[in-house]
N, C-alpha and C. Protein backbone atom coordinates (compact mmCIF):
# COMPACT_ATOMS: atom_id res chain seq x y z
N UNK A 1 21.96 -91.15 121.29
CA UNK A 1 21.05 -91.69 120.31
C UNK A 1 21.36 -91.17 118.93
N UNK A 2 21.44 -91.86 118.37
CA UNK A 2 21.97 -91.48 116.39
C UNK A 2 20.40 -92.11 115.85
N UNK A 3 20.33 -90.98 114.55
CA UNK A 3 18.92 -91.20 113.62
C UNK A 3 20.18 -90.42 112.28
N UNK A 4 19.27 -92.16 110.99
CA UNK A 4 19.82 -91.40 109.88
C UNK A 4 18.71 -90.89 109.30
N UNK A 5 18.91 -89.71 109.10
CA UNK A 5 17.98 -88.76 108.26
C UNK A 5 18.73 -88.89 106.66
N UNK A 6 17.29 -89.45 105.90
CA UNK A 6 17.70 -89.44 104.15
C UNK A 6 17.19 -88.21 103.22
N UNK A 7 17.66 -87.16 102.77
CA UNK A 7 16.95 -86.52 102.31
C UNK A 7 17.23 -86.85 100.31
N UNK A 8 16.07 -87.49 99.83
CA UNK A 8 15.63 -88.16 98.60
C UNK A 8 15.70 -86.99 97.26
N UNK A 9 16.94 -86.79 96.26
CA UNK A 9 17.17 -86.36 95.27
C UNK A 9 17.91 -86.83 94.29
N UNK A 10 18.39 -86.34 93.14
CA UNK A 10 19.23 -86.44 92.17
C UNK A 10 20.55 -85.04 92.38
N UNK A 11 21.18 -85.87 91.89
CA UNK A 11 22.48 -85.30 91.64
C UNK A 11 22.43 -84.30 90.49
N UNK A 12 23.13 -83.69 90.52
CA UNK A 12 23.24 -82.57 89.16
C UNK A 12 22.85 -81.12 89.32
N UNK A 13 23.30 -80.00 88.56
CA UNK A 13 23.11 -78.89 88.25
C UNK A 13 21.72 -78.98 88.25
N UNK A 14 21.32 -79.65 87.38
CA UNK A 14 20.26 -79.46 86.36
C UNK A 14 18.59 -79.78 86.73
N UNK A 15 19.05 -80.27 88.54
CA UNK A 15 17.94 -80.86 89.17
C UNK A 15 18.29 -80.02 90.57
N UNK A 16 19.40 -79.15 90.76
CA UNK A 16 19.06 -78.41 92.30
C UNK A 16 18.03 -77.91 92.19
N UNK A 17 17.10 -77.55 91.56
CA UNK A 17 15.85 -76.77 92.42
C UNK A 17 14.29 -76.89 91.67
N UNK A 18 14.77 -78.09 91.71
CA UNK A 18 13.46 -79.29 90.86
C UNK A 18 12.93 -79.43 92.24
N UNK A 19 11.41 -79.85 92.04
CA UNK A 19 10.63 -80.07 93.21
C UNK A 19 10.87 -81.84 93.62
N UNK A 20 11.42 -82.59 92.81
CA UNK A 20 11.51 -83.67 93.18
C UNK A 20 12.83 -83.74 94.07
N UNK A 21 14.02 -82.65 94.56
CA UNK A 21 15.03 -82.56 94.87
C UNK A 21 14.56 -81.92 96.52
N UNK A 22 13.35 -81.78 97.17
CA UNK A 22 13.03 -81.55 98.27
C UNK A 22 13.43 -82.03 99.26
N UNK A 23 13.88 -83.11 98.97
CA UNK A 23 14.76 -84.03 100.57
C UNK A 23 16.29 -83.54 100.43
N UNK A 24 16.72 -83.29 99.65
CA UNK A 24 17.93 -82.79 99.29
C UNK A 24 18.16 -81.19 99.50
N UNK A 25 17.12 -80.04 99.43
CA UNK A 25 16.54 -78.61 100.08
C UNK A 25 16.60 -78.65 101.84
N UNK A 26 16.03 -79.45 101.58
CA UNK A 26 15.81 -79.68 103.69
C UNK A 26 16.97 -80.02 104.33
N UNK A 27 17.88 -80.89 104.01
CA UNK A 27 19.19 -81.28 104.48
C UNK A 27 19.92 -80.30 103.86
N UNK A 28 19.74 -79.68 102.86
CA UNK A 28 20.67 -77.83 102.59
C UNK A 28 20.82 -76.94 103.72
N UNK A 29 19.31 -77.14 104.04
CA UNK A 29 18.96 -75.60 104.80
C UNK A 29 19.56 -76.21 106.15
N UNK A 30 18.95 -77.36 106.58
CA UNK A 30 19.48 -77.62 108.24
C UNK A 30 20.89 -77.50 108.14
N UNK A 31 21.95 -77.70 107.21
CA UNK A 31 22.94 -77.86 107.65
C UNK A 31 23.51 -76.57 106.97
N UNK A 32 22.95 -75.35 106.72
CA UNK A 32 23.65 -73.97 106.34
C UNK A 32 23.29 -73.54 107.73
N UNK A 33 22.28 -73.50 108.28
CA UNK A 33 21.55 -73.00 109.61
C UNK A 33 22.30 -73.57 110.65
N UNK A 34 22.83 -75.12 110.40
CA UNK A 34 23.80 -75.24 111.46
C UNK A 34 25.11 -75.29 111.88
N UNK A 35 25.59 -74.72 110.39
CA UNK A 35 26.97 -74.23 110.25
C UNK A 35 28.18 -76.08 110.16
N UNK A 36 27.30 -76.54 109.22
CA UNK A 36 28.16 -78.13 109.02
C UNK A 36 27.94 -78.70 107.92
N UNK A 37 29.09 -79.35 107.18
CA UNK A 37 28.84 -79.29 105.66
C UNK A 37 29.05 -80.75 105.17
N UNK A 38 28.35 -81.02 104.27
CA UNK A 38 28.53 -82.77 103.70
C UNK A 38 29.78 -82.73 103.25
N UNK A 39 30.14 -84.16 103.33
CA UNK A 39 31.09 -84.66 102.75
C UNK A 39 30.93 -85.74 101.75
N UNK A 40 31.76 -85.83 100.59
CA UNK A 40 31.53 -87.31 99.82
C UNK A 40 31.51 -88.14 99.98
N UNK A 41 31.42 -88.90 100.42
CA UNK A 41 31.36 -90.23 101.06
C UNK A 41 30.49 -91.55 100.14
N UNK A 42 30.53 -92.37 100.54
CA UNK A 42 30.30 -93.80 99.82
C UNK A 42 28.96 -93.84 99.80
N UNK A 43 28.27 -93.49 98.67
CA UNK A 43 26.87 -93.60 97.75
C UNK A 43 26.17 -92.50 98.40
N UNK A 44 26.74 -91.84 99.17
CA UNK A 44 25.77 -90.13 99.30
C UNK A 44 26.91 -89.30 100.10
N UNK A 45 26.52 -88.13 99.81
CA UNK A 45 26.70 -86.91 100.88
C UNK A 45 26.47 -87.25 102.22
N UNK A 46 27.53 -86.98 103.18
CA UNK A 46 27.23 -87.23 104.40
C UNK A 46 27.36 -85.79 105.39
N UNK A 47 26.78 -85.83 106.10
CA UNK A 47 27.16 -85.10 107.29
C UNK A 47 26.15 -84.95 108.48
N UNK A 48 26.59 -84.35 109.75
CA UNK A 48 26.47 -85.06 111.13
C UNK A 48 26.12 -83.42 111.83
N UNK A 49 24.75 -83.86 111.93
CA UNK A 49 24.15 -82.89 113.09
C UNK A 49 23.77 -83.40 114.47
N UNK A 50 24.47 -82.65 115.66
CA UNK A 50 23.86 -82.43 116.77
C UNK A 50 23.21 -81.46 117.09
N UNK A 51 21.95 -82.01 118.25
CA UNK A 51 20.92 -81.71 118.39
C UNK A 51 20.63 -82.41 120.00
N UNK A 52 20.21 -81.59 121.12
CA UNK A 52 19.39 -81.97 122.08
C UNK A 52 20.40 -83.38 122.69
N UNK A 53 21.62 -83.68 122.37
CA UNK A 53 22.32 -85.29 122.62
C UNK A 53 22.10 -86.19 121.98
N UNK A 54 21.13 -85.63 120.91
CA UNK A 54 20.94 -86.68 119.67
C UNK A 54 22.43 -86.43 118.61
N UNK A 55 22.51 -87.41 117.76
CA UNK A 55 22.82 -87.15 116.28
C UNK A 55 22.39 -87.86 114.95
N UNK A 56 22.28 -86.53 114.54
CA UNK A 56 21.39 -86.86 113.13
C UNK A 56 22.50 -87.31 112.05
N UNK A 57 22.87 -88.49 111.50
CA UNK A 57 23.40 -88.25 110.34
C UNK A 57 22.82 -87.96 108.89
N UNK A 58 23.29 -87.13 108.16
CA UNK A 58 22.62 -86.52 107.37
C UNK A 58 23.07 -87.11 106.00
N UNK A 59 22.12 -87.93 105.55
CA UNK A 59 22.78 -88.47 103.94
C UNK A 59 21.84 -87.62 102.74
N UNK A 60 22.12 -87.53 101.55
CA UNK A 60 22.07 -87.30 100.23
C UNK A 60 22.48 -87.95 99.22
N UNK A 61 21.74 -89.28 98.95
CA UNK A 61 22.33 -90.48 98.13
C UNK A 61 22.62 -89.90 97.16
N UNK A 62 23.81 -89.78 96.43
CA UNK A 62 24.44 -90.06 95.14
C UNK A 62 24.42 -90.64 93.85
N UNK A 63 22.72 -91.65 93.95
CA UNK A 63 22.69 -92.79 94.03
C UNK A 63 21.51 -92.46 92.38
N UNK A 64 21.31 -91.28 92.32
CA UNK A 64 19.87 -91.14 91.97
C UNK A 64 18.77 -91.68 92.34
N UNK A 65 17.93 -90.69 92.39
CA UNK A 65 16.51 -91.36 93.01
C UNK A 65 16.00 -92.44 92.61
N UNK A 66 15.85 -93.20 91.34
CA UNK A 66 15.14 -94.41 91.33
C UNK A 66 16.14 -95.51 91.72
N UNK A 67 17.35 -95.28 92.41
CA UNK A 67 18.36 -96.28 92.73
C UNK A 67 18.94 -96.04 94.68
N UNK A 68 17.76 -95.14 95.30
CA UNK A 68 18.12 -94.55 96.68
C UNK A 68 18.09 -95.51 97.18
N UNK A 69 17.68 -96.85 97.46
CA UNK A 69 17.51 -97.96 98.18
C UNK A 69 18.85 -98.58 98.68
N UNK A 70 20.04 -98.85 97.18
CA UNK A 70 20.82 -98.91 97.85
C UNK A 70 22.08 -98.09 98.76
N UNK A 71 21.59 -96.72 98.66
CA UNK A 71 22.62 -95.36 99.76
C UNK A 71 22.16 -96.00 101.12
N UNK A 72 20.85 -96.09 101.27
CA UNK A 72 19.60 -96.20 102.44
C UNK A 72 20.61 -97.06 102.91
N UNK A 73 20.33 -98.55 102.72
CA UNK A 73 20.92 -99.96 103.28
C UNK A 73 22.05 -99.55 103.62
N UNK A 74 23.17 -99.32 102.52
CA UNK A 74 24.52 -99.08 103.21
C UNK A 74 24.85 -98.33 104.65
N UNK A 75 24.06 -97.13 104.06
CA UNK A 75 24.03 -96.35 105.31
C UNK A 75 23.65 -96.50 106.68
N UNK A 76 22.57 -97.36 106.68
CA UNK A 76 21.66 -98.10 107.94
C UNK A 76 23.03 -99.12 108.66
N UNK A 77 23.08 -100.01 107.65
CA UNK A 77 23.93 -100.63 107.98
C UNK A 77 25.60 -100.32 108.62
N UNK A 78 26.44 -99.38 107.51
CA UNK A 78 27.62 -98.51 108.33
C UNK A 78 27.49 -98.03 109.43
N UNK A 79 26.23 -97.19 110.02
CA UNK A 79 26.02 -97.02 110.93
C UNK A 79 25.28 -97.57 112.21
N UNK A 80 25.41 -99.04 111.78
CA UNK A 80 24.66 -100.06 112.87
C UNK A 80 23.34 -99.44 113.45
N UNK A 81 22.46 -99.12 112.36
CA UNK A 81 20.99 -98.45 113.28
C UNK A 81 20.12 -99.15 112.66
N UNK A 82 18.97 -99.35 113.52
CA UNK A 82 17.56 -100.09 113.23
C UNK A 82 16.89 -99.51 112.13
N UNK A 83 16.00 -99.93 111.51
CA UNK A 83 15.38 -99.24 110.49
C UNK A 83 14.34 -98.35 111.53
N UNK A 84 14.20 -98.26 112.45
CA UNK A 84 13.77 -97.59 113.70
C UNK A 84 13.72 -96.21 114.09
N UNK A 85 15.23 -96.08 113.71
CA UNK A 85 15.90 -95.15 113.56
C UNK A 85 16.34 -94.17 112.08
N UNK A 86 15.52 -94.52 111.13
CA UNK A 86 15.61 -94.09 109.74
C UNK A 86 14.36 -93.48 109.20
N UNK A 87 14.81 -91.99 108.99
CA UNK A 87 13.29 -91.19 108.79
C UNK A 87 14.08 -90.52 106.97
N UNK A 88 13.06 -91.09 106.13
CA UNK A 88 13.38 -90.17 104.54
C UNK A 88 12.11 -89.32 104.29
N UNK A 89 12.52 -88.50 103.75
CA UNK A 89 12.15 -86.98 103.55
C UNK A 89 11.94 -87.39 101.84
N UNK A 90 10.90 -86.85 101.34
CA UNK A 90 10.41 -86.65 100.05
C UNK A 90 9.18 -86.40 99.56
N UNK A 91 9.78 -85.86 97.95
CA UNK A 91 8.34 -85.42 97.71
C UNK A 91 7.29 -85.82 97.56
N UNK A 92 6.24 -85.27 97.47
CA UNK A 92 4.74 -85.95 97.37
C UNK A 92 3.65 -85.34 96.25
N UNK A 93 3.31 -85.76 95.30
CA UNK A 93 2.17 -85.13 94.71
C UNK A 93 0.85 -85.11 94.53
N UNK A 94 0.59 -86.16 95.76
CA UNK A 94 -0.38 -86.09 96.44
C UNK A 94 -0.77 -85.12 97.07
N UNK A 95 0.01 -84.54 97.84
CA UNK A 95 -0.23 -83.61 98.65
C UNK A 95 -0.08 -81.82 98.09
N UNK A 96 -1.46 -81.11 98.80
CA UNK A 96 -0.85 -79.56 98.37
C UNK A 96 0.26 -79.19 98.38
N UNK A 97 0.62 -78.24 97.93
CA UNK A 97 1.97 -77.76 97.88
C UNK A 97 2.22 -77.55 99.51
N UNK A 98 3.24 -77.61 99.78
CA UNK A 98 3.79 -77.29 101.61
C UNK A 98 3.26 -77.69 102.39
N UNK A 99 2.76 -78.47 102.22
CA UNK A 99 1.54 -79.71 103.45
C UNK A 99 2.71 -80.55 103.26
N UNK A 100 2.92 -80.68 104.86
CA UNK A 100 3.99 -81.90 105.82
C UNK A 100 3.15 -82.93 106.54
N UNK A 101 3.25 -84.33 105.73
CA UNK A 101 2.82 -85.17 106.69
C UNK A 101 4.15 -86.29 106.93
N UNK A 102 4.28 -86.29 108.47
CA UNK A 102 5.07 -87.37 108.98
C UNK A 102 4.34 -88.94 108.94
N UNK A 103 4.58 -90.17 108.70
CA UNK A 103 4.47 -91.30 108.81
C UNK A 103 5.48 -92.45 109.36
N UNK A 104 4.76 -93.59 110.10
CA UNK A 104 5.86 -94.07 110.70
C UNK A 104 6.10 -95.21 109.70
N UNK A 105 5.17 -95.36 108.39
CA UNK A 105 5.51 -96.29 107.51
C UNK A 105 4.48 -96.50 106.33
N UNK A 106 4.63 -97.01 104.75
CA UNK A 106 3.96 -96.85 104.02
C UNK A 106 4.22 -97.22 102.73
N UNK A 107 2.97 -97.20 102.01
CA UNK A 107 3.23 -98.16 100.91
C UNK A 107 4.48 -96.83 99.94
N UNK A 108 4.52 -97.36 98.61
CA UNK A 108 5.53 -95.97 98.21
C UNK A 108 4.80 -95.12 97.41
N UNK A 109 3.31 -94.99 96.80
CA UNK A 109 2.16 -94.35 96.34
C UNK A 109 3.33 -93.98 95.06
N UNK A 110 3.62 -95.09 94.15
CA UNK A 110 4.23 -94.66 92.62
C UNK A 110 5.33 -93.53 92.72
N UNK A 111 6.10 -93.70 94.27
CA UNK A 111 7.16 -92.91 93.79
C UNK A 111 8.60 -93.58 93.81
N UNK A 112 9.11 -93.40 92.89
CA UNK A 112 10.25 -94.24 92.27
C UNK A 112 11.77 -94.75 93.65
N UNK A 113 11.58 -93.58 94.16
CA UNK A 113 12.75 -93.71 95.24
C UNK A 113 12.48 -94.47 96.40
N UNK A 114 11.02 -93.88 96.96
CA UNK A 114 10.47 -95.05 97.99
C UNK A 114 10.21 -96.51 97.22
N UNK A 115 10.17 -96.55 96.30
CA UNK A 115 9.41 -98.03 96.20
C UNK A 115 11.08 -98.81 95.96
N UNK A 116 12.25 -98.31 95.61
CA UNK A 116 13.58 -98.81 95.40
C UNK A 116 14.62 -99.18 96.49
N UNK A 117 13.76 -98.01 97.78
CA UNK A 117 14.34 -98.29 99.10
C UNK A 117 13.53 -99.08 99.54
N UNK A 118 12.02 -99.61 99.54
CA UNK A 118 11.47 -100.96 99.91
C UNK A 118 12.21 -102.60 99.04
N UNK A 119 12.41 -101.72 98.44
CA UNK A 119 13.03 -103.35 97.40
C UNK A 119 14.15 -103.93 98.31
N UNK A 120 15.16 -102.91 98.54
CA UNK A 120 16.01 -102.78 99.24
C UNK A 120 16.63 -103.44 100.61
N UNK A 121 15.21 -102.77 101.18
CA UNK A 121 15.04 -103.02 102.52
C UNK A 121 14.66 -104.05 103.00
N UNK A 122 13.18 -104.63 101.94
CA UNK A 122 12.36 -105.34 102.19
C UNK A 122 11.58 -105.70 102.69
N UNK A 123 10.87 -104.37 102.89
CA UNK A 123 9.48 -103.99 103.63
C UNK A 123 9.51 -102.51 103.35
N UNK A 124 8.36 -101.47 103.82
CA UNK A 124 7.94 -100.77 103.56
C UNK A 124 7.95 -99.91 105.75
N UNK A 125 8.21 -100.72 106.37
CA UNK A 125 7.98 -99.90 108.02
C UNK A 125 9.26 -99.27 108.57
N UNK A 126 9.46 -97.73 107.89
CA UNK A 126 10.61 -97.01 108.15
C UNK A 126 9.41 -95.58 108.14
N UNK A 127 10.07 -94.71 108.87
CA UNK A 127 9.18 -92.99 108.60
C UNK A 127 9.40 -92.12 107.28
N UNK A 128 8.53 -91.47 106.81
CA UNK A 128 8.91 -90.41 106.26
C UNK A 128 8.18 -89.41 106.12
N UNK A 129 8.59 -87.92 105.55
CA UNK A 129 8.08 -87.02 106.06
C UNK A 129 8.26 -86.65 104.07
N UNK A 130 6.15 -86.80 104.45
CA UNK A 130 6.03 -86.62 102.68
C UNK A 130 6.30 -85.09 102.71
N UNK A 131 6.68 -84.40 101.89
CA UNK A 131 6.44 -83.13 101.64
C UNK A 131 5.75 -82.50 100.16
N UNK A 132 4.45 -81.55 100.32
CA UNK A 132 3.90 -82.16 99.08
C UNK A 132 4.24 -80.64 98.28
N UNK A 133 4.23 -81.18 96.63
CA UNK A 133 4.26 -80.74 95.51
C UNK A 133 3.21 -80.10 94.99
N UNK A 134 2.22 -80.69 94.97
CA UNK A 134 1.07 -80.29 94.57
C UNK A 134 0.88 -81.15 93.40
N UNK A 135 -0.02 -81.07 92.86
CA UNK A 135 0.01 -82.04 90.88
C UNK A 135 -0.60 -81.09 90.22
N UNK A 136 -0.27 -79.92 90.04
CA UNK A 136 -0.77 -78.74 89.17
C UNK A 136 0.29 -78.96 87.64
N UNK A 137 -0.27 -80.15 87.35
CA UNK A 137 0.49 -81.02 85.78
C UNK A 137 -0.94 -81.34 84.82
N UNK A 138 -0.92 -81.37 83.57
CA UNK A 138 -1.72 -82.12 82.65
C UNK A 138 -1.62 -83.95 82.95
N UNK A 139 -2.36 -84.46 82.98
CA UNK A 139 -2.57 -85.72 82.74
C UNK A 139 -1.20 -86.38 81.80
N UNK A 140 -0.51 -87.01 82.29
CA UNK A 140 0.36 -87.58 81.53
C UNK A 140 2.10 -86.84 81.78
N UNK A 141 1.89 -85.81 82.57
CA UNK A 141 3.11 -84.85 82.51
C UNK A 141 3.64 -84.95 83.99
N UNK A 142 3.68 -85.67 84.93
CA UNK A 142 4.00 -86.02 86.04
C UNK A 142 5.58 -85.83 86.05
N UNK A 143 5.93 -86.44 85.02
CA UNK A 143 7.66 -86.37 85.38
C UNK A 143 7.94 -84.98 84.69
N UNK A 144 7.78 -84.81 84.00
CA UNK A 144 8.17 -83.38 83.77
C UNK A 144 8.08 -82.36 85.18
N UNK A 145 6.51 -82.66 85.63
CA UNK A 145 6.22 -81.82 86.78
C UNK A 145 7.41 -81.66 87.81
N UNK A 146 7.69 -82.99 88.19
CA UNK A 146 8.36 -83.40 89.48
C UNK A 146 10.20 -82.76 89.10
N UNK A 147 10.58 -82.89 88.05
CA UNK A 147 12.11 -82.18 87.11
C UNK A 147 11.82 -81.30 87.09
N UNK A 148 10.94 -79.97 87.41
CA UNK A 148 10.67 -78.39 86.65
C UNK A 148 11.33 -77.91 88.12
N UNK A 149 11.26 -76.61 88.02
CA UNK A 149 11.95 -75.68 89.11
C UNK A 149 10.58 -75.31 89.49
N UNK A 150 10.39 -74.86 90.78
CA UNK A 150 9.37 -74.57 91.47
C UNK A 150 8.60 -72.79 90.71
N UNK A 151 7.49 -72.97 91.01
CA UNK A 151 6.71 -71.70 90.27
C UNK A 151 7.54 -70.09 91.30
N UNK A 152 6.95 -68.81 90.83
CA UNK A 152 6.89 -67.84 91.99
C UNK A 152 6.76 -67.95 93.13
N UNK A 153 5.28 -68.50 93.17
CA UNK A 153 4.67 -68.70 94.79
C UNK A 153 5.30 -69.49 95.41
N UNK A 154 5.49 -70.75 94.80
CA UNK A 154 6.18 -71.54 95.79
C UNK A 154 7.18 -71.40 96.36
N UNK A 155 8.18 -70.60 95.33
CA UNK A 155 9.55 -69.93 95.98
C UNK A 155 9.17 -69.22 97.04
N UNK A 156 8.36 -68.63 96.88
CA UNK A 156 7.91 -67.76 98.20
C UNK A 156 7.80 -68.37 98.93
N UNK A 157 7.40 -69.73 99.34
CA UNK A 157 6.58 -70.03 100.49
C UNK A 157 7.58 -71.09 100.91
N UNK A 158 8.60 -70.89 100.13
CA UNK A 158 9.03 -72.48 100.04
C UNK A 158 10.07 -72.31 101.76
N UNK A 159 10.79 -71.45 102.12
CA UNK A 159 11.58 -71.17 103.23
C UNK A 159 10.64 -71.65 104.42
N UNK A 160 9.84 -70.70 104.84
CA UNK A 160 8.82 -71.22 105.75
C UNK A 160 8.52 -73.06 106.18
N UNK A 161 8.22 -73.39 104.74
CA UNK A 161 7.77 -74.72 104.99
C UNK A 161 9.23 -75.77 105.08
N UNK A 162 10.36 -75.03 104.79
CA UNK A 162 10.98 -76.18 104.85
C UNK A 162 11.60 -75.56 106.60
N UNK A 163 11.53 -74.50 106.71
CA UNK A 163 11.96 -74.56 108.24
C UNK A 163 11.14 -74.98 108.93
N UNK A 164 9.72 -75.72 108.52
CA UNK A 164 9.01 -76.61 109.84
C UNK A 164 9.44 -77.99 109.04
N UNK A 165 9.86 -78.32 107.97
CA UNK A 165 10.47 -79.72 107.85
C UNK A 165 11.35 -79.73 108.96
N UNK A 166 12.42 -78.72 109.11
CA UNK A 166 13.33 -79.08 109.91
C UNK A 166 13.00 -79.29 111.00
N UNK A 167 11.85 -78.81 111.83
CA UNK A 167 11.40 -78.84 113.09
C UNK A 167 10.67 -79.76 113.57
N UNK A 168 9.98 -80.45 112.17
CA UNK A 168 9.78 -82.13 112.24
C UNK A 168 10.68 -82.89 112.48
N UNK A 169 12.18 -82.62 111.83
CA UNK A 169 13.27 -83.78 111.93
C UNK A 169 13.55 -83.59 113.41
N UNK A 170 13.44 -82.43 113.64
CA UNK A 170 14.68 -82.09 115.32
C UNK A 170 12.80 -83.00 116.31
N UNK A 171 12.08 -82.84 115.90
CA UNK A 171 10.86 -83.60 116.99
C UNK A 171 11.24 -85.20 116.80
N UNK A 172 11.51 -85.36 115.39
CA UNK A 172 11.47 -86.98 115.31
C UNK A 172 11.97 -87.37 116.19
N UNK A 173 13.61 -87.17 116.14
CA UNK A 173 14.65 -87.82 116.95
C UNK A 173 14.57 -86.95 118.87
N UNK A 174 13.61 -86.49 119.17
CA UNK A 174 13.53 -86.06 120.43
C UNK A 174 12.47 -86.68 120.92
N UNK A 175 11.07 -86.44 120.56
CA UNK A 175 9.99 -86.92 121.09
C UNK A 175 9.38 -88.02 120.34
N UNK A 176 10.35 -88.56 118.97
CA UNK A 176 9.49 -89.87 118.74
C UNK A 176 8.29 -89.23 117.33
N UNK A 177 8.36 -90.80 116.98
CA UNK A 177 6.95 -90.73 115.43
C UNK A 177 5.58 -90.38 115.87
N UNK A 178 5.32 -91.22 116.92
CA UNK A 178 3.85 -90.80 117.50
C UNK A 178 3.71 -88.97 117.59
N UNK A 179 4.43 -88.53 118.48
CA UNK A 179 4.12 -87.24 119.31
C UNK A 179 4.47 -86.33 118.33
N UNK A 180 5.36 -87.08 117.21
CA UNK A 180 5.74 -85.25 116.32
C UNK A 180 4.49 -85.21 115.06
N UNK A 181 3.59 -86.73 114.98
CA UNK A 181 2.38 -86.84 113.89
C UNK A 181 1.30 -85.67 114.50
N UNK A 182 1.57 -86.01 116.01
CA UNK A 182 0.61 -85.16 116.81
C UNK A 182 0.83 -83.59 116.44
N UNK A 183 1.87 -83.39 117.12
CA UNK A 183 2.11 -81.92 116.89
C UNK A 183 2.10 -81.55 115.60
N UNK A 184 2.79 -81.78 114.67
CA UNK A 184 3.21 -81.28 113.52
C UNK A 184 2.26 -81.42 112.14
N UNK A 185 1.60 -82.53 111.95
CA UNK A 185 0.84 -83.21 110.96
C UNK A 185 -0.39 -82.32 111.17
N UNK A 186 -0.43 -81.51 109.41
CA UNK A 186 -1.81 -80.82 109.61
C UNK A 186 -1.53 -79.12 109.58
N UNK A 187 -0.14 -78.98 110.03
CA UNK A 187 0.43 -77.45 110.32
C UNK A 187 0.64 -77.29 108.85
């Protein structure tokens, strides 16, 4: 069984450790932890985790975020998989800081990358696993927020929460969207 896992960032120096670069953190860490490294490849970073007889391929569109829609497609497509099989990872500022919620599908709540991979796609019923930011911004300062480097605390906390991202991805592709909302959603 193959699942492409998207983890949703920008390219550049100048955005590694921006909070909007969180799908791009999570596919860091799983693949330093599992000793396997991206490659360049055609409109993202690629690389290939096994797991349990699964494999995860692991993209990082190239693509910039308000243009991820088309890495997504290509990728779905190169790799002959259902949109079924396609779980993206990103941030949320909706949500508290380090609150993980999995979904098996959804509107894109004004964020630039999901709503570019619905254009894309042409629908909105694929998973993803919001990971939240928090909105500790002034009224009007959203993008700035989402481009800044994460505060103290969050650095602190930030390891923890992305090693249960990862433990969401390794549930997705084992037990499925239903059973990992169960377990995981809420931790």
């Amino acid at each position: 069984m193959k699942y492409l896992i998207v983890g949703l960032g920008n390219m550049g120096s100048e955005y590694i450790n921006t909070r909007h670069n969180i799908g791009f953190k999570v596919l860091d860490a799983l693949a330093s932890a599992s000793n396997i490294s991206f490659q360049d490849r055609r409109y993202a970073f690629r690389a290939e985790y096994k797991y349990k007889g699964r494999t995860f391929v692991l993209i990082k569109p190239t693509t910039y975020m308000n243009l991820s829609g088309k890495a997504v497609n290509f990728w779905l497509q190169k790799e002959k998989l259902p949109v079924e099989k396609l779980l993206v990872i990103v941030d949320d500022v909706a949500l508290p800081f380090g609150a993980l919620r999995l979904r098996p599908k959804g509107a894109d709540a004004g964020h630039n990358g999901l709503r570019d991979i619905n254009v894309n796609l042409g629908h909105q019923n694929y998973a993803r696993l919001r990971f939240g930011i928090g909105d500790n911004y002034p009224k009007g300062a959203q993008a700035h927020y989402v481009l800044s480097p994460w505060d103290d605390d969050e650095k602190e906390n930030l390891p923890e929460r992305i090693n249960l991202a990862i433990e969401i991805i390794k549930s997705y592709g084992t037990i499925g969207v239903a059973n990992t909302m169960s377990e995981f959603n809420n931790r």
